[in-house]
Protein backbone atom coordinates (compact mmCIF):
# COMPACT_ATOMS: atom_id res chain seq x y z
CA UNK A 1 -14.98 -12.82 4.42
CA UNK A 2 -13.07 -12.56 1.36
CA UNK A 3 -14.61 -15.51 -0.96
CA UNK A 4 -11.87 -15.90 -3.80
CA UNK A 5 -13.33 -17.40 -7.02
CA UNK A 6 -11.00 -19.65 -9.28
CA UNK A 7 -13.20 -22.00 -10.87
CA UNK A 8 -14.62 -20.80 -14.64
CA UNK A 9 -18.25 -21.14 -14.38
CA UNK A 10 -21.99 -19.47 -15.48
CA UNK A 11 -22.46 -16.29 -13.40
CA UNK A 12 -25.77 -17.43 -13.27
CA UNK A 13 -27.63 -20.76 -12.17
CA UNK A 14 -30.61 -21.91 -13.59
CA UNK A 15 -32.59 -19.60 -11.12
CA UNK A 16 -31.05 -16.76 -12.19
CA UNK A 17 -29.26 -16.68 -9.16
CA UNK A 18 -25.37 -16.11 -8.82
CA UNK A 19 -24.41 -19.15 -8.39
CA UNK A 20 -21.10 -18.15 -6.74
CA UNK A 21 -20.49 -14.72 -5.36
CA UNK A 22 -16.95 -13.60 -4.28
CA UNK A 23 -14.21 -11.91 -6.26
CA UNK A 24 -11.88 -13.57 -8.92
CA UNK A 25 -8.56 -12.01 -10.52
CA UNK A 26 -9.82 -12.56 -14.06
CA UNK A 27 -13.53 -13.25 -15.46
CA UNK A 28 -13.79 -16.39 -14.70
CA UNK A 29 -17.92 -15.84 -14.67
CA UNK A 30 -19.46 -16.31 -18.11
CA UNK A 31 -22.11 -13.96 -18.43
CA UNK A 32 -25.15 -14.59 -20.81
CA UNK A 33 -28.49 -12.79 -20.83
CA UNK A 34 -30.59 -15.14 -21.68
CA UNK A 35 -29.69 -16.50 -18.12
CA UNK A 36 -31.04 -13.49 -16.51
CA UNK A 37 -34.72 -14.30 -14.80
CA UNK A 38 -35.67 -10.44 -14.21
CA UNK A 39 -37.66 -7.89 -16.44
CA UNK A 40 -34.91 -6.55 -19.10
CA UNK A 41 -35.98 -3.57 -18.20
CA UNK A 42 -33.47 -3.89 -15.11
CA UNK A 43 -30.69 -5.25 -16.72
CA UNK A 44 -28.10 -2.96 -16.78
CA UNK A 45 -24.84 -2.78 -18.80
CA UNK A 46 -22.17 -0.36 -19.71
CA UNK A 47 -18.43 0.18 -20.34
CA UNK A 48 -16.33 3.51 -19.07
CA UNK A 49 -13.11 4.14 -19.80
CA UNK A 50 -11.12 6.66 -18.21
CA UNK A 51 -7.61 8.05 -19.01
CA UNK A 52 -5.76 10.25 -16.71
CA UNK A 53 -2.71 12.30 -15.79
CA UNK A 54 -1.81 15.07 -13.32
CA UNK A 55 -3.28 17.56 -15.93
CA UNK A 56 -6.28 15.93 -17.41
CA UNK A 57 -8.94 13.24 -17.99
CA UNK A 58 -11.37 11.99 -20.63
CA UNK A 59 -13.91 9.73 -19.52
CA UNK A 60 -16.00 8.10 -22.10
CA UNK A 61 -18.99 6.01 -21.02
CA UNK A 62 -21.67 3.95 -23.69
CA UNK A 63 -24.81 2.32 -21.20
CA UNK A 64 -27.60 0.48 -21.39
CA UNK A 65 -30.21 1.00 -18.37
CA UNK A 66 -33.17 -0.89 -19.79
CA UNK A 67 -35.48 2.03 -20.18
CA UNK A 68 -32.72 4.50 -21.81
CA UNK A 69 -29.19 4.48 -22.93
CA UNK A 70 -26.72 6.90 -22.70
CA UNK A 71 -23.61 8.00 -24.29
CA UNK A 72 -21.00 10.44 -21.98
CA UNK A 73 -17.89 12.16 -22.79
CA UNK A 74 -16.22 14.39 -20.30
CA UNK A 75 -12.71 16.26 -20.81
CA UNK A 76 -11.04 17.13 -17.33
CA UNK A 77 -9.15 19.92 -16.99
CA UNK A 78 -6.93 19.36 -13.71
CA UNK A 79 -4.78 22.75 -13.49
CA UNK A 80 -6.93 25.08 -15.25
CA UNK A 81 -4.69 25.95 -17.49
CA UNK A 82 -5.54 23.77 -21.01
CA UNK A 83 -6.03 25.60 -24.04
CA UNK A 84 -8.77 23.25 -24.71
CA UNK A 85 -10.83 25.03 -22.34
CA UNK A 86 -9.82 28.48 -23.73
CA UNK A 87 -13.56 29.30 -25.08
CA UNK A 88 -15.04 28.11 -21.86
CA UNK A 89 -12.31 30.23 -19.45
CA UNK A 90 -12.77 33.55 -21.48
CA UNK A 91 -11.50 36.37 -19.04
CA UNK A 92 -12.21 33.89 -15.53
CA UNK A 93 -9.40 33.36 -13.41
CA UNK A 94 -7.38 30.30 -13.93
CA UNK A 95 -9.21 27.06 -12.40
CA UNK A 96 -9.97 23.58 -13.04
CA UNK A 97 -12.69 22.84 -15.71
CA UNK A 98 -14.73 20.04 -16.65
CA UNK A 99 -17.16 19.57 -19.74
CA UNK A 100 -19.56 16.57 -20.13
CA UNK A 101 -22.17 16.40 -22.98
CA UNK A 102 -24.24 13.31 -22.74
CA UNK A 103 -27.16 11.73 -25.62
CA UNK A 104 -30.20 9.53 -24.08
CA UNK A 105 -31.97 7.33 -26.27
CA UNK A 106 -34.92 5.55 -25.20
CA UNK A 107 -35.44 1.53 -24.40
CA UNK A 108 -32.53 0.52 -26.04
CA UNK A 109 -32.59 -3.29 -24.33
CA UNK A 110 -29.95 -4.38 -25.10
CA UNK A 111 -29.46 -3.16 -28.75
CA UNK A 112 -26.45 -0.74 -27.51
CA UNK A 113 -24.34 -3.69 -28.78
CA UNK A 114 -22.37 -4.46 -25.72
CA UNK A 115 -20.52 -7.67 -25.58
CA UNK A 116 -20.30 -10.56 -22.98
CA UNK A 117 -16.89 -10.53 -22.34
CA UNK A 118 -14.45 -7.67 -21.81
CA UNK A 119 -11.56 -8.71 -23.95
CA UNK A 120 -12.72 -9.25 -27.66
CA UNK A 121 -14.68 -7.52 -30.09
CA UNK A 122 -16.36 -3.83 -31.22
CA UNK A 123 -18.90 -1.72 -29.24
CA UNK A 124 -20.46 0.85 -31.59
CA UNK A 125 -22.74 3.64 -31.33
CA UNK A 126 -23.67 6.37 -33.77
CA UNK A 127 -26.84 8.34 -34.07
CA UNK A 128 -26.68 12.17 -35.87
CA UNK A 129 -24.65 13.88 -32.86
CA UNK A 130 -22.21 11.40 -31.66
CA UNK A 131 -20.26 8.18 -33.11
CA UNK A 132 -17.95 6.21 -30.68
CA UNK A 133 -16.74 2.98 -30.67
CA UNK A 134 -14.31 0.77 -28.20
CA UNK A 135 -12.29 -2.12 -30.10
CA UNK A 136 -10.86 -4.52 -27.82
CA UNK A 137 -8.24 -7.75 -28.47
CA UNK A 138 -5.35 -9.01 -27.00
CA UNK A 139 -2.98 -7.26 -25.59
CA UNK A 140 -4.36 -3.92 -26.69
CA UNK A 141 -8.15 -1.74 -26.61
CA UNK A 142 -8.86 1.58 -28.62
CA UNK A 143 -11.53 4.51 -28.18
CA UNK A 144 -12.66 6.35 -30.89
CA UNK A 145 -15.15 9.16 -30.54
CA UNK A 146 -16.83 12.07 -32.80
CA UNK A 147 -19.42 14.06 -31.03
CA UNK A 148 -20.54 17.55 -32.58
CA UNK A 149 -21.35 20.49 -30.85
CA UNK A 150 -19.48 19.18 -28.00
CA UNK A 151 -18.08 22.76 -26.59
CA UNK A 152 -18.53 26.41 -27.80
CA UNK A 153 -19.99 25.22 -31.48
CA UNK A 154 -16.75 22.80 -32.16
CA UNK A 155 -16.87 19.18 -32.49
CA UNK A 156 -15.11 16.71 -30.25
CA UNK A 157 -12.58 14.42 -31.92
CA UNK A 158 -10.95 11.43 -29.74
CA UNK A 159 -8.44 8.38 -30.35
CA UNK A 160 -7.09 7.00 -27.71
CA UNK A 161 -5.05 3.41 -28.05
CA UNK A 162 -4.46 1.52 -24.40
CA UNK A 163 -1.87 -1.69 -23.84
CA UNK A 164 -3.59 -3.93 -21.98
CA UNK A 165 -0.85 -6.35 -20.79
CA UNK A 166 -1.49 -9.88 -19.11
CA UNK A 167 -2.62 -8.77 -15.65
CA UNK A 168 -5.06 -9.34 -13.02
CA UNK A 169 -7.75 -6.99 -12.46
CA UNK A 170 -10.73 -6.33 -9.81
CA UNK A 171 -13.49 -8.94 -11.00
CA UNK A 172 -16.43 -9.14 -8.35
CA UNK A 173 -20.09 -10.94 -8.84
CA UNK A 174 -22.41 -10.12 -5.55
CA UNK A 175 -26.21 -10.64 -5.08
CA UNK A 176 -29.12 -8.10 -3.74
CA UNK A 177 -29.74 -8.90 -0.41
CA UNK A 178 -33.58 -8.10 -0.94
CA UNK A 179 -33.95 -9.63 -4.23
CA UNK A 180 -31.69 -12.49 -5.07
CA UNK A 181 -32.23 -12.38 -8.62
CA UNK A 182 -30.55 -9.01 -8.58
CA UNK A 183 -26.87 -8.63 -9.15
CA UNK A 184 -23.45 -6.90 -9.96
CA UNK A 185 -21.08 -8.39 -12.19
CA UNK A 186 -18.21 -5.99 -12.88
CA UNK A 187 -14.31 -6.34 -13.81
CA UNK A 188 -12.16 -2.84 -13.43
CA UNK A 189 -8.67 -3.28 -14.85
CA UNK A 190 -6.86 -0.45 -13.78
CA UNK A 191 -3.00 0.81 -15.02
CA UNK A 192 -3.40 0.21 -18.99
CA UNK A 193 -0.59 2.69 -20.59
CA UNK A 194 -2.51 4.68 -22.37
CA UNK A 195 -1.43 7.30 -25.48
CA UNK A 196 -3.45 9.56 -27.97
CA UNK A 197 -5.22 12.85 -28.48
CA UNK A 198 -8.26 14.51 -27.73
CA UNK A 199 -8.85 17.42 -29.78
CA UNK A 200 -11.99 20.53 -29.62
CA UNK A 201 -11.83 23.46 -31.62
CA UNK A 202 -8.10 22.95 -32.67
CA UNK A 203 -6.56 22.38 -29.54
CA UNK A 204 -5.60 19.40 -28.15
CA UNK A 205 -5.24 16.82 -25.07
CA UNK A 206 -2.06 14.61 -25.38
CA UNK A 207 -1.64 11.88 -23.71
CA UNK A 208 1.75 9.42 -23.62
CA UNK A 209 1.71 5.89 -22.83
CA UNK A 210 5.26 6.16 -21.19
CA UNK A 211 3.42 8.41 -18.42
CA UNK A 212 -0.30 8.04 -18.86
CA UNK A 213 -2.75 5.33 -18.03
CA UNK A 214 -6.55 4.18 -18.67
CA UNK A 215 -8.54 2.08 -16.64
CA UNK A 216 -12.23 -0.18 -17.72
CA UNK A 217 -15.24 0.19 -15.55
CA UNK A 218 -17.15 -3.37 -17.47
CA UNK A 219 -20.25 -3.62 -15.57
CA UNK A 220 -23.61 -5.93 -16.09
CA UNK A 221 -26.35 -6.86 -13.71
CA UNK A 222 -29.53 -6.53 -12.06
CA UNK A 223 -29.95 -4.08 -10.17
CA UNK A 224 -32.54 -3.06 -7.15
CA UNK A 225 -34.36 0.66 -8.03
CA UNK A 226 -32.52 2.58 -5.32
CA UNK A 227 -28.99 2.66 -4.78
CA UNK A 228 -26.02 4.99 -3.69
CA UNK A 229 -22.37 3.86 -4.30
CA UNK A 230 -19.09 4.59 -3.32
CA UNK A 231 -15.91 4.13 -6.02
CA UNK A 232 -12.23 5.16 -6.10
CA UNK A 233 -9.93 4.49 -8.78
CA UNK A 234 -6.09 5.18 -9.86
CA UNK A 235 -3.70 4.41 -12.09
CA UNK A 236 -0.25 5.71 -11.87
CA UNK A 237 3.28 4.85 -11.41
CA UNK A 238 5.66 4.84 -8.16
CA UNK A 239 9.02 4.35 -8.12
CA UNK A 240 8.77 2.94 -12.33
CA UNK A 241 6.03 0.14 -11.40
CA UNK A 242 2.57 0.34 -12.21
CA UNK A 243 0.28 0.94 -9.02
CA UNK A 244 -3.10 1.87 -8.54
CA UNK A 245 -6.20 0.65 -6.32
CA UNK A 246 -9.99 0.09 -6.91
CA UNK A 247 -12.40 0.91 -3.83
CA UNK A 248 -15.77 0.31 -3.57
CA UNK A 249 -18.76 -0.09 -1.56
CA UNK A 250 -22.48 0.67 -0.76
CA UNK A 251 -24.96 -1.53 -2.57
CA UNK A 252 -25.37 -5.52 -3.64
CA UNK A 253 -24.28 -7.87 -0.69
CA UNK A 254 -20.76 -7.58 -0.14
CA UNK A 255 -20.46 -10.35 2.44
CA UNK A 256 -18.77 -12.88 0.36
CA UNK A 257 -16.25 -10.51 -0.93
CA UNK A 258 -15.58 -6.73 -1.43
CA UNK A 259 -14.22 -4.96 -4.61
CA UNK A 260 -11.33 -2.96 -2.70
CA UNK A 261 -7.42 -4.10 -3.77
CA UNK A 262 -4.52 -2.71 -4.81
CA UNK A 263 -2.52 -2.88 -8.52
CA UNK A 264 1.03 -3.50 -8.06
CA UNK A 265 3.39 -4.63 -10.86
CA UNK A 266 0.40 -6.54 -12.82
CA UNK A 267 -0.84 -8.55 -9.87
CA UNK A 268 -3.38 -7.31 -7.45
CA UNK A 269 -3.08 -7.30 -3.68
CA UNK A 270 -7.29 -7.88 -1.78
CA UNK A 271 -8.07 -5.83 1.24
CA UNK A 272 -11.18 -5.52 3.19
CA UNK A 273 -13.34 -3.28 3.70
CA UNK A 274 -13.19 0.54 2.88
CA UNK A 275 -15.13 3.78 4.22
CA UNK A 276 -14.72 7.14 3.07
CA UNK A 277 -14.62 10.29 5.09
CA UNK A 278 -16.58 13.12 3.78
CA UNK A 279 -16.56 16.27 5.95
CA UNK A 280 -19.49 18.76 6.35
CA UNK A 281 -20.49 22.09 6.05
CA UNK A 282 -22.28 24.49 8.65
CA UNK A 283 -25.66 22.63 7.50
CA UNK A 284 -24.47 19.39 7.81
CA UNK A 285 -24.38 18.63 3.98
CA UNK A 286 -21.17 17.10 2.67
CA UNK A 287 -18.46 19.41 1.41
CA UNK A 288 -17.12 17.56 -1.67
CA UNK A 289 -14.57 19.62 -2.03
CA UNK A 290 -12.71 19.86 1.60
CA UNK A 291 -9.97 16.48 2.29
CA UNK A 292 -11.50 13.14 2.59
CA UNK A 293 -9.78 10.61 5.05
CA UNK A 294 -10.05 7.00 3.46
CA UNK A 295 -9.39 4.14 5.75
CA UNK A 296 -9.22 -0.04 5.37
CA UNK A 297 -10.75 -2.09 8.18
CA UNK A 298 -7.79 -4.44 7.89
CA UNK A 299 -4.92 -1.58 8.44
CA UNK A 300 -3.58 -1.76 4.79
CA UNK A 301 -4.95 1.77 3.36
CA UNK A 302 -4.55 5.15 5.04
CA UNK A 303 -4.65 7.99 3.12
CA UNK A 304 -5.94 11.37 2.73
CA UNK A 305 -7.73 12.82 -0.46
CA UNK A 306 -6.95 16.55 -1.42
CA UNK A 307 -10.21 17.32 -4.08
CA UNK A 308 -8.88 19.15 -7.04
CA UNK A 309 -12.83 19.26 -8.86
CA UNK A 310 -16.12 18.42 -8.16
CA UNK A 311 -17.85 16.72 -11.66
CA UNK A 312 -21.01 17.64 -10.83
CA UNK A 313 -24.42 15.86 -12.19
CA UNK A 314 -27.83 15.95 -11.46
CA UNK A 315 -30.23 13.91 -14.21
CA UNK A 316 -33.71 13.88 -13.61
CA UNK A 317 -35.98 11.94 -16.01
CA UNK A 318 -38.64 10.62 -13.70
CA UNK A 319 -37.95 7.24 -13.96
CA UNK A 320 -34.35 8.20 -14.05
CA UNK A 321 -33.09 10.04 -11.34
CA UNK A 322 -29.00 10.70 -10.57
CA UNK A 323 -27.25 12.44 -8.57
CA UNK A 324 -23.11 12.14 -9.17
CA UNK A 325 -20.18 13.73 -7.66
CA UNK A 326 -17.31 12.37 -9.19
CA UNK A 327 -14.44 14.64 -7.50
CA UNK A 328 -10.88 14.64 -8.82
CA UNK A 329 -7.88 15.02 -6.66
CA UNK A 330 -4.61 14.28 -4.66
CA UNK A 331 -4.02 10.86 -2.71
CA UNK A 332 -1.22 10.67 -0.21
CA UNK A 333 -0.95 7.78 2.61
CA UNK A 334 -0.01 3.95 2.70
CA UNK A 335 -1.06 1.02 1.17
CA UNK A 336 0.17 -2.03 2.13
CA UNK A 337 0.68 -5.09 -0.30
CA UNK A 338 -0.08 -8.96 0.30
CA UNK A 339 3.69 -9.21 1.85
CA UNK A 340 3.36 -6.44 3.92
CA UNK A 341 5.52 -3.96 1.48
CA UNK A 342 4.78 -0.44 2.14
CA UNK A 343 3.72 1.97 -0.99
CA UNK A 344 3.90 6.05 0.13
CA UNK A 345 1.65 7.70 -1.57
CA UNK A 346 2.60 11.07 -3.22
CA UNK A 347 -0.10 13.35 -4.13
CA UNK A 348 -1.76 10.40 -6.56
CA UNK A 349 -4.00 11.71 -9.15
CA UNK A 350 -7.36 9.75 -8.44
CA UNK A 351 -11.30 10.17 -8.93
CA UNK A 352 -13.31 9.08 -6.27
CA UNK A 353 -17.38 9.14 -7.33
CA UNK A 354 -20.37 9.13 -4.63
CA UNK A 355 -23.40 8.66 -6.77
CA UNK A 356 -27.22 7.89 -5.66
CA UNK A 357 -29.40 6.40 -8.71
CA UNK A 358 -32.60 5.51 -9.29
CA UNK A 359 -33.05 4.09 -12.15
C-alpha cells in the first residue's frame, strides 16, 4: 500500500497520534510540539545537509536527541587525491579519506533552535569550538560553518549556497507499531544545485552549482529506544536533467506508505519497497565495502552499488549508543519512472547509510 497524502493537515491528532500516515510530495503535515504526548526526552529533531560530486562531500548535521545534541561536519574525500587531506595523507598511498569532528551538548530539548517547517527561517548554533548556521527561504538555502581544530590544528571554514527550485520531494509521516504515540516525520529534497567552498588549512573544496548538488535530510519525531535503518540517497544529473532517488527502510510502520522514489526533472516518481544486499565475510559479518545489489519489489530499481568508503562511527555514551556505516560509492542499474521510461545508471555517486541507534 502506497497511502498518498494531499490534504494539509496537523501531523498530529489530539492523541498525539498521526492522524494520517502515508507519504505526500510536499509538507502538507504541520508539525507542532506542543502536540506531541511523549516525554521530550524522545523527541527527536535534526537537519543534514549533504553536498556531493564524484570527488567529494561535506555533510553537515545540527540534532536534537532529547538527552544530548550534536553538531557533525564531515569532508569526503572520494579519489584520495584532495589537497585538503594533505596533512592527514602524509607519505600513505593515495586513497579515499574522510574526517568527521562532532560536539555533544547535554539535554538541549529543544533549545537547538530548529524550526517547524523546512522552508523559512535560521537554525543557529555556536558554543566556543563550532558556529554553524542553515538560512532557508524561497527558492534558495545557505550553510555556513566555523569549527576550530577541525583537522591537523587548522580550523574548518564552510559556505555553501543551494537553489532550491519548486519541486517535489520525499515527505513521509509513519507510526511505531509498538507505541503509537511514536513517530517519523521527515521530508528529503534531493537534487538542489549546489555551489561554494570548503576550506582547512588553506586548501580548499569547490563546489559548482552547474555540476554539483545538495540534498536535506529534515527529520522530527518520536522515536522507539532501539532502531536500525536503512537510507540511500543521490543527486546527480543524466542526460542534462536532474535525477536522483531516496531509499529507505527498517523502523516505524511502513504499511501505509514507504519513503523509496525517484527525482526526475523536479517531480518524483513512488516505488515500493526496497532491500539492500550486503555480502559477508568468512565470519559471516557484513563486508561494507564489497558490491551491494539493491532491488525494488515492484521491478522499477535494479542496480548494483560499487563502495568507494566506509564512514565509519561508533558513539557510545550509555544512554547513547550508535553504530553508522555510511559507505560512499558507484550506482549503476535501472530505474524506472511513473510512465515506464527507463534511466541507465552510470556509475552514480551515492551514500547509502546502515545505522543501529539507541538512543
Amino acid at each position: 500500500m502506497q497511502h498518498e497524502v494531499v490534504r494539509k493537515q496537523r501531523l498530529l491528532n489530539e492523541n498525539g497520534i498521526v492522524a494520517e500516515p502515508g507519504w505526500a510530495r510536499h509538507p502538507v503535515w504541520v508539525y507542532d510540539r506542543r502536540d506531541i504526548k511523549a516525554s521530550p526526552l524522545r523527541i527527536k529533531e535534526w537537519d543534514y545537509y549533504l553536498v556531493m560530486n564524484e570527488r567529494s562531500a561535506a555533510a553537515f548535521t545540527i540534532s536534537d536527541l532529547g538527552y544530548a545534541g550534536l553538531v557533525s561536519v564531515s569532508l569526503i574525500d572520494l579519489r584520495g587525491d584532495s589537497p585538503i587531506f594533505a596533512g592527514q595523507r602524509k607519505d600513505q598511498p593515495i586513497k579515499p579519506m574522510e574526517k568527521t569532528q562532532t560536539v555533544l551538548t547535554p539535554f538541549p530539548l529543544g533549545r537547538m533552535g530548529l524550526r517547524a517547517v523546512s522552508s523559512s527561517g535560521s537554525v543557529v548554533y555556536g558554543n566556543s569550538r563550532v558556529r554553524i548556521k542553515y538560512d532557508a527561504e524561497p527558492g534558495r538555502r545557505r550553510v555556513r560553518c566555523i569549527f576550530k581544530n577541525f583537522m591537523d590544528g587548522k580550523d574548518l571554514r564552510a559556505d555553501i549556497r543551494m537553489l532550491c527550485p519548486d519541486m517535489e520531494s520525499m515527505c513521509i509521516a509513519t507510526p511505531w507499531r509498538q507505541d503509537p504515540k511514536a513517530f517519523y516525520y521527515n521530508q528529503k529534497i534531493n537534487c538542489m544545485p549546489a555551489g561554494g567552498t570548503v576550506t582547512a588549512g588553506g586548501n580548499s573544496i569547490h563546489f559548482h552549482p552547474k555540476k554539483d548538488m545538495a540534498m536535506l535530510d529534515w527529520g522530527r519525531g518520536v522515536w522507539t529506544y532501539d532502531n536500525v535503518w536503512y537510507w540511500g540517497t543521490c543527486s546527480t544529473t543524466i542526460d542534462g536533467v536532474p535525477f536522483g532517488f531516496n531509499l529507505g527502510y527498517g523502523f516505524s510502520d511502513r504499511r501505509p506508505a514507504s519513503e523509496n522514489l525517484l527525482y526526475y526533472g523536479h517531480k518524483v516518481h513512488k516505488l515500493e519497497n526496497i532491500a539492500f544486499q550486503i555480502m559477508t565475510d568468512d565470519e559471516g559479518h557484513r563486508d561494507f565495502m564489497k558490491p551491494w545489489t539493491i532491488t525494488s519489489s515492484d521491478g522499477r530499481f535494479e542496480a548494483v552499488f560499487m563502495p568507494i568508503l566506509d564512514r565509519k562511527a561508533d558513539i557510545d555514551l550509555k544512554l547513547i549508543d550508535s553504530d553508522q556505516h555510511q559507505v560512499f560509492g558507484l550506482m549503476t542499474g535501472t530505474a524506472i519512472l511513473d510512465d515506464g521510461t527507463q534511466i541507465k545508471m552510470r556509475d552514480e555517486t551515492a551514500a547509502i547509510e546502515v545505522v543501529h541507534n539507541r538512543y
